[in-house]
C-alpha atoms as a PDB file:
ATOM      1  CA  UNK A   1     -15.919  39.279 -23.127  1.00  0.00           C
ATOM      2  CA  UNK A   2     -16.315  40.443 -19.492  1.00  0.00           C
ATOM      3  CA  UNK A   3     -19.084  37.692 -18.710  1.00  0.00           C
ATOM      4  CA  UNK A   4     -16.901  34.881 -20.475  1.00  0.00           C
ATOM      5  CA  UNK A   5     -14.211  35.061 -18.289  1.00  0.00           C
ATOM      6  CA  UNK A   6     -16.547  35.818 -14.885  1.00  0.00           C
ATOM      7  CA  UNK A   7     -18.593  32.679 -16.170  1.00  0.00           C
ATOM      8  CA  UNK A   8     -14.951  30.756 -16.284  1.00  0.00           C
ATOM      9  CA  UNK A   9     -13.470  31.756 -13.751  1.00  0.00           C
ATOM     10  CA  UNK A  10     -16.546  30.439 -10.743  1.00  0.00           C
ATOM     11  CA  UNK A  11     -16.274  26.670 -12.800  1.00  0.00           C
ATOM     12  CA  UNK A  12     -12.481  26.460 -12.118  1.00  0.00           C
ATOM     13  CA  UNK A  13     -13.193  28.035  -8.574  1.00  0.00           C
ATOM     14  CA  UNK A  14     -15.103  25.033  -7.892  1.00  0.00           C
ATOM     15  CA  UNK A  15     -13.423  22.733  -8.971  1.00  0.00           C
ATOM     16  CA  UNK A  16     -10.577  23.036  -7.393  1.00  0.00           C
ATOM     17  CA  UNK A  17     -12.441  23.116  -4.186  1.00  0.00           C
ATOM     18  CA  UNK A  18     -13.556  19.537  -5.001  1.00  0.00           C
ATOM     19  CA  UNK A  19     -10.194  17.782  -4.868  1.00  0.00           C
ATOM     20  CA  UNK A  20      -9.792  19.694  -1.509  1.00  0.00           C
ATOM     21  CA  UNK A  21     -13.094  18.696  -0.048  1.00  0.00           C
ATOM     22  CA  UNK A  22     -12.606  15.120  -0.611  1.00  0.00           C
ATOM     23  CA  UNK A  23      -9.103  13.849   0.482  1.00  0.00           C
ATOM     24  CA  UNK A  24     -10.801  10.162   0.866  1.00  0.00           C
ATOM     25  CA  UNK A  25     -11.277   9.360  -2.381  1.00  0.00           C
ATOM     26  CA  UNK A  26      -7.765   8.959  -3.924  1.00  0.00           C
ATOM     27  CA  UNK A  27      -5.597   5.790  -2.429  1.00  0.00           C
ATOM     28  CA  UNK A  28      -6.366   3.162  -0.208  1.00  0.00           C
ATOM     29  CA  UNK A  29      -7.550   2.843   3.155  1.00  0.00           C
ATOM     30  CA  UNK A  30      -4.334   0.241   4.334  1.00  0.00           C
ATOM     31  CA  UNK A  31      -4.912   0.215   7.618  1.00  0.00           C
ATOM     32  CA  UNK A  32      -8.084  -1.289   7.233  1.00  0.00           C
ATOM     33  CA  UNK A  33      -6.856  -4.160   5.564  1.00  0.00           C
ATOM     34  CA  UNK A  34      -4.289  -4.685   7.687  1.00  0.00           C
ATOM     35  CA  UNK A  35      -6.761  -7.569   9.690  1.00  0.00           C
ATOM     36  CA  UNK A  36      -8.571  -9.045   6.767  1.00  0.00           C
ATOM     37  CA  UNK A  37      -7.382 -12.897   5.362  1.00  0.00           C
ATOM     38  CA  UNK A  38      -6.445 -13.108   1.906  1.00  0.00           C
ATOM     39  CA  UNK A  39      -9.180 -14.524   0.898  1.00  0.00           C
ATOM     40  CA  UNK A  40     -10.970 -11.267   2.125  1.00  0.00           C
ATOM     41  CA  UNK A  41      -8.330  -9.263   0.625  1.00  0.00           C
ATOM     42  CA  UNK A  42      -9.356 -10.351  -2.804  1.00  0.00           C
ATOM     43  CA  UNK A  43     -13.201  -9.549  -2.140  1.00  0.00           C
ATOM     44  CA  UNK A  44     -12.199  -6.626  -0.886  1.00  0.00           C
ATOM     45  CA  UNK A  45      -9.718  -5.087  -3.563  1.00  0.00           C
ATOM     46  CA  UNK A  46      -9.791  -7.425  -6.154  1.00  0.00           C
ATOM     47  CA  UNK A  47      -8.467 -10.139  -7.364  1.00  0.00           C
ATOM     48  CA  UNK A  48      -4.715 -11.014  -6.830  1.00  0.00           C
ATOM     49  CA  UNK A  49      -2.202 -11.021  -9.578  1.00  0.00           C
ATOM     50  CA  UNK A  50       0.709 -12.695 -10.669  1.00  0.00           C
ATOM     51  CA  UNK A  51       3.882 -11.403  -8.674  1.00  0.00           C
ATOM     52  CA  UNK A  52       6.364  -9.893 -11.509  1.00  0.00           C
ATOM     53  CA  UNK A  53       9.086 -12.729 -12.611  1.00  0.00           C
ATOM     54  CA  UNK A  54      11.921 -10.386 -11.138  1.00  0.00           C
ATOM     55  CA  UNK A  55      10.456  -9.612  -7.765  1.00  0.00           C
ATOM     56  CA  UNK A  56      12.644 -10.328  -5.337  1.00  0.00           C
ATOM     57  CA  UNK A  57      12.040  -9.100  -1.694  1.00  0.00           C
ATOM     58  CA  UNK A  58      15.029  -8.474   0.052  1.00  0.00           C
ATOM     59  CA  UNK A  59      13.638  -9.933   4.005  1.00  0.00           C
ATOM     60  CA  UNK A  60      12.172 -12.526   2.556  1.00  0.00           C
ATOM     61  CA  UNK A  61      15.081 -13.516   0.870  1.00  0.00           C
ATOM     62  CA  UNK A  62      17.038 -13.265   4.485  1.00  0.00           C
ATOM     63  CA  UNK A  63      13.895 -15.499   6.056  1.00  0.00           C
ATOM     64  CA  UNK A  64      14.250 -18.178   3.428  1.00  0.00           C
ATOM     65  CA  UNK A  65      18.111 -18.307   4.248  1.00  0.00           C
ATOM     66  CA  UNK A  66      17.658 -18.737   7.781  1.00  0.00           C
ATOM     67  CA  UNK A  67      15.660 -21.445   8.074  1.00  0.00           C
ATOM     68  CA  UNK A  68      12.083 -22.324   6.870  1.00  0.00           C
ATOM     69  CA  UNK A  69       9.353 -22.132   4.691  1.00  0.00           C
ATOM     70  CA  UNK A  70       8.215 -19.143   3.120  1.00  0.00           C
ATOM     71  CA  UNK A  71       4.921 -17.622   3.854  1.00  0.00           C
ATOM     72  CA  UNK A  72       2.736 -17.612   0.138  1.00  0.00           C
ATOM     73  CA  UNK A  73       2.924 -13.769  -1.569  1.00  0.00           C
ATOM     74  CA  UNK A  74       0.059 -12.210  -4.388  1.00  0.00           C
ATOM     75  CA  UNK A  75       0.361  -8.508  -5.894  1.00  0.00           C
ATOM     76  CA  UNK A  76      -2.846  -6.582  -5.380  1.00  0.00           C
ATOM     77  CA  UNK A  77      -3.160  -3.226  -7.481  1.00  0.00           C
ATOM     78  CA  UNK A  78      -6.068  -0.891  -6.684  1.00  0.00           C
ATOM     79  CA  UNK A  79      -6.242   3.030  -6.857  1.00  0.00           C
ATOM     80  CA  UNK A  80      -2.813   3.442  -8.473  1.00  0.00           C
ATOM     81  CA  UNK A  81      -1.462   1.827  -5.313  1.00  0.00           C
ATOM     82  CA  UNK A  82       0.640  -1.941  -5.796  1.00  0.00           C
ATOM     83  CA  UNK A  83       1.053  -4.293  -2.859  1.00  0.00           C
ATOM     84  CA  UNK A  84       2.495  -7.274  -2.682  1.00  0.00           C
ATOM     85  CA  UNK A  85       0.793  -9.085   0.144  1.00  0.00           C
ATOM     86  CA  UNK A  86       2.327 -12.028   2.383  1.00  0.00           C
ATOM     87  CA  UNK A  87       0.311 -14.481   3.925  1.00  0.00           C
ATOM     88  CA  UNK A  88      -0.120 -18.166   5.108  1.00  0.00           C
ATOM     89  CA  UNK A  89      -0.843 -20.555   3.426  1.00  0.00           C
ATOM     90  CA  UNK A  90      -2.937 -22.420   5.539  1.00  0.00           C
ATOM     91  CA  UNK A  91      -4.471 -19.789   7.827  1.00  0.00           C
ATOM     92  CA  UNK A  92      -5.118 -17.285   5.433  1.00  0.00           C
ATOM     93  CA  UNK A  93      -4.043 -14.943   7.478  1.00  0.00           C
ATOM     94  CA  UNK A  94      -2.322 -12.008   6.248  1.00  0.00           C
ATOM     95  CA  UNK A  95       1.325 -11.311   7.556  1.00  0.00           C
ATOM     96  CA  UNK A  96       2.389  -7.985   5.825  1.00  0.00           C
ATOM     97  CA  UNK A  97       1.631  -5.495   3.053  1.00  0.00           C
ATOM     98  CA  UNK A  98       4.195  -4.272   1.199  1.00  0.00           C
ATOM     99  CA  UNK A  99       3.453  -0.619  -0.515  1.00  0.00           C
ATOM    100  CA  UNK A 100       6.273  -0.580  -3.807  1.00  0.00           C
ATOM    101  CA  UNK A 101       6.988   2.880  -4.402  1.00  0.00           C
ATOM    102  CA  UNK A 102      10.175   4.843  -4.594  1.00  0.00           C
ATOM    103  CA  UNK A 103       8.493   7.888  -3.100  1.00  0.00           C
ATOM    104  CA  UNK A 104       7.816   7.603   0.771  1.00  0.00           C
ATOM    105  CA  UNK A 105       5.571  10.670   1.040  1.00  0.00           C
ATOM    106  CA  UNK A 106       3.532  10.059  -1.683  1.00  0.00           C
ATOM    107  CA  UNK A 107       2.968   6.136  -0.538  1.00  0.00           C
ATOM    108  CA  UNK A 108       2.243   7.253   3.031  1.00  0.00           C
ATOM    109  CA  UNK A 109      -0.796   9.980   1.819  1.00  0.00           C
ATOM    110  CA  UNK A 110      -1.953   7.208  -0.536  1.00  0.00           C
ATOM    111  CA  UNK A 111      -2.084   4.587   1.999  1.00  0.00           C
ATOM    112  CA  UNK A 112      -3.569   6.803   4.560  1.00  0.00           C
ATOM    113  CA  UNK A 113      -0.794   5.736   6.488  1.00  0.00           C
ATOM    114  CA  UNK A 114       0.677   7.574   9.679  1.00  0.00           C
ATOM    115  CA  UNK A 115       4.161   7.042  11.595  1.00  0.00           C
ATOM    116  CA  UNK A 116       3.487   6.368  14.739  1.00  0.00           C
ATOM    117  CA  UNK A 117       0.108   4.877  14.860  1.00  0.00           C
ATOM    118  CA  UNK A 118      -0.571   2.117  17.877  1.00  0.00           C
ATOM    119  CA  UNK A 119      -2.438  -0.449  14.732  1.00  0.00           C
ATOM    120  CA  UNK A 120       0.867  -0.797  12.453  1.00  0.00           C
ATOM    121  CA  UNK A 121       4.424  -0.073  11.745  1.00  0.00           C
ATOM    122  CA  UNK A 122       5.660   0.942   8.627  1.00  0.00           C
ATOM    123  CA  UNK A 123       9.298   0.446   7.511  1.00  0.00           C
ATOM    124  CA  UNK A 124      11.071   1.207   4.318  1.00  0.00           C
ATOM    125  CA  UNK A 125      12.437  -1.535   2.006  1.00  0.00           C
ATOM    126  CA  UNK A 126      15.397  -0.982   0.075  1.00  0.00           C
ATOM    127  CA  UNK A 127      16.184  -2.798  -3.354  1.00  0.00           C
ATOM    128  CA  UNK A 128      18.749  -5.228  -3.148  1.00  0.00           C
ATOM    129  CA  UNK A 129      21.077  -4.266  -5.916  1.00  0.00           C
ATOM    130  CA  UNK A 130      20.346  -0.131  -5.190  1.00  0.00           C
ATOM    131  CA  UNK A 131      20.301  -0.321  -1.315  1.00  0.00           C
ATOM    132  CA  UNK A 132      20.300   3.582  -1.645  1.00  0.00           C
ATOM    133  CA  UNK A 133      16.950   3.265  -3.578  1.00  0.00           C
ATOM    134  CA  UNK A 134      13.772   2.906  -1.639  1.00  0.00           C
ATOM    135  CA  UNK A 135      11.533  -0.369  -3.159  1.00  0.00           C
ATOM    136  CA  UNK A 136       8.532   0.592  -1.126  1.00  0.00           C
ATOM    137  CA  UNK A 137       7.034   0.543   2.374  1.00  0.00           C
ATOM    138  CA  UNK A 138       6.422  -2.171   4.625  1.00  0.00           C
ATOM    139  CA  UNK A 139       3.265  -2.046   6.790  1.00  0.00           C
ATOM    140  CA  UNK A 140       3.216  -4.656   9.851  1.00  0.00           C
ATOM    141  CA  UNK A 141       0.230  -4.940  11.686  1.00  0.00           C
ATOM    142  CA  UNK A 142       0.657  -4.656  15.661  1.00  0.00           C
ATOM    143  CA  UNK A 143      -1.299  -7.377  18.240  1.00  0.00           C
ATOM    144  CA  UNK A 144      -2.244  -5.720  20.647  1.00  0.00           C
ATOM    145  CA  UNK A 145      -3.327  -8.234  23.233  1.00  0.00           C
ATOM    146  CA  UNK A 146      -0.096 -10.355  23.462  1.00  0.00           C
END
């Protein structure tokens, strides 16, 4: 019985060391596709989907009231992680990622996101009829030659 458990015990030793020893595995690397187009957003993770029929993003929303166009949108879902990604039309070029979550914490470690950082900003997005309830995490890229 002795040898059972010692012969247990090293397996579960080991692997819990390999969750530990590779933190880049789970989530996605956001700030690295922070720069991409659209176009190689969907090479990158995949193909876009359909946004959900009662998706409504509350600055977009605002935008829309204010004055023009809006910018075209496509839900991306890799690793566990959904993003709803806004973009032009005609450029390609990608605007904003937003991270829907209600957890902060948990969408910053699985975006590999940190405050602070000179590439990005990140800034929460509340639901519009629960403006106490977080709908996720918006991630702005930062130009750094203007």
């Amino acid at each position: 019985m002795g040898a059972c458990s010692g012969s247990h015990e090293p397996q579960r030793v080991v692997a819990s060391r390999a969750p530990a020893g590779g933190p880049t595995q789970p989530g996605v690397d956001v700030p690295a596709l922070l720069n991409l187009s659209i176009d190689e957003m969907n090479a990158r993770v995949g193909p876009a989907l359909p946004l959900p029929t009662d998706f409504v993003d509350p600055t977009v929303t605002a935008q829309s009231q204010r004055s023009g166009a809006l910018d075209s949108m496509a839900l991306f879902r890799s690793r566990g992680l959904a993003m709803i990604v806004a973009y032009d039309h005609r450029s390609r070029e990608v605007n904003d990622l937003l991270l829907l979550g209600s957890n902060e914490s948990d969408l910053m470690n699985r975006a590999r996101l940190q405050l602070g950082a000179d590439r990005y900003l990140v800034l929460p997005v509340f639901q519009v009829r629960r403006p106490t309830q977080l709908l996720g995490l918006r991630v702005l890229p930062v130009a750094l030659n203007q």
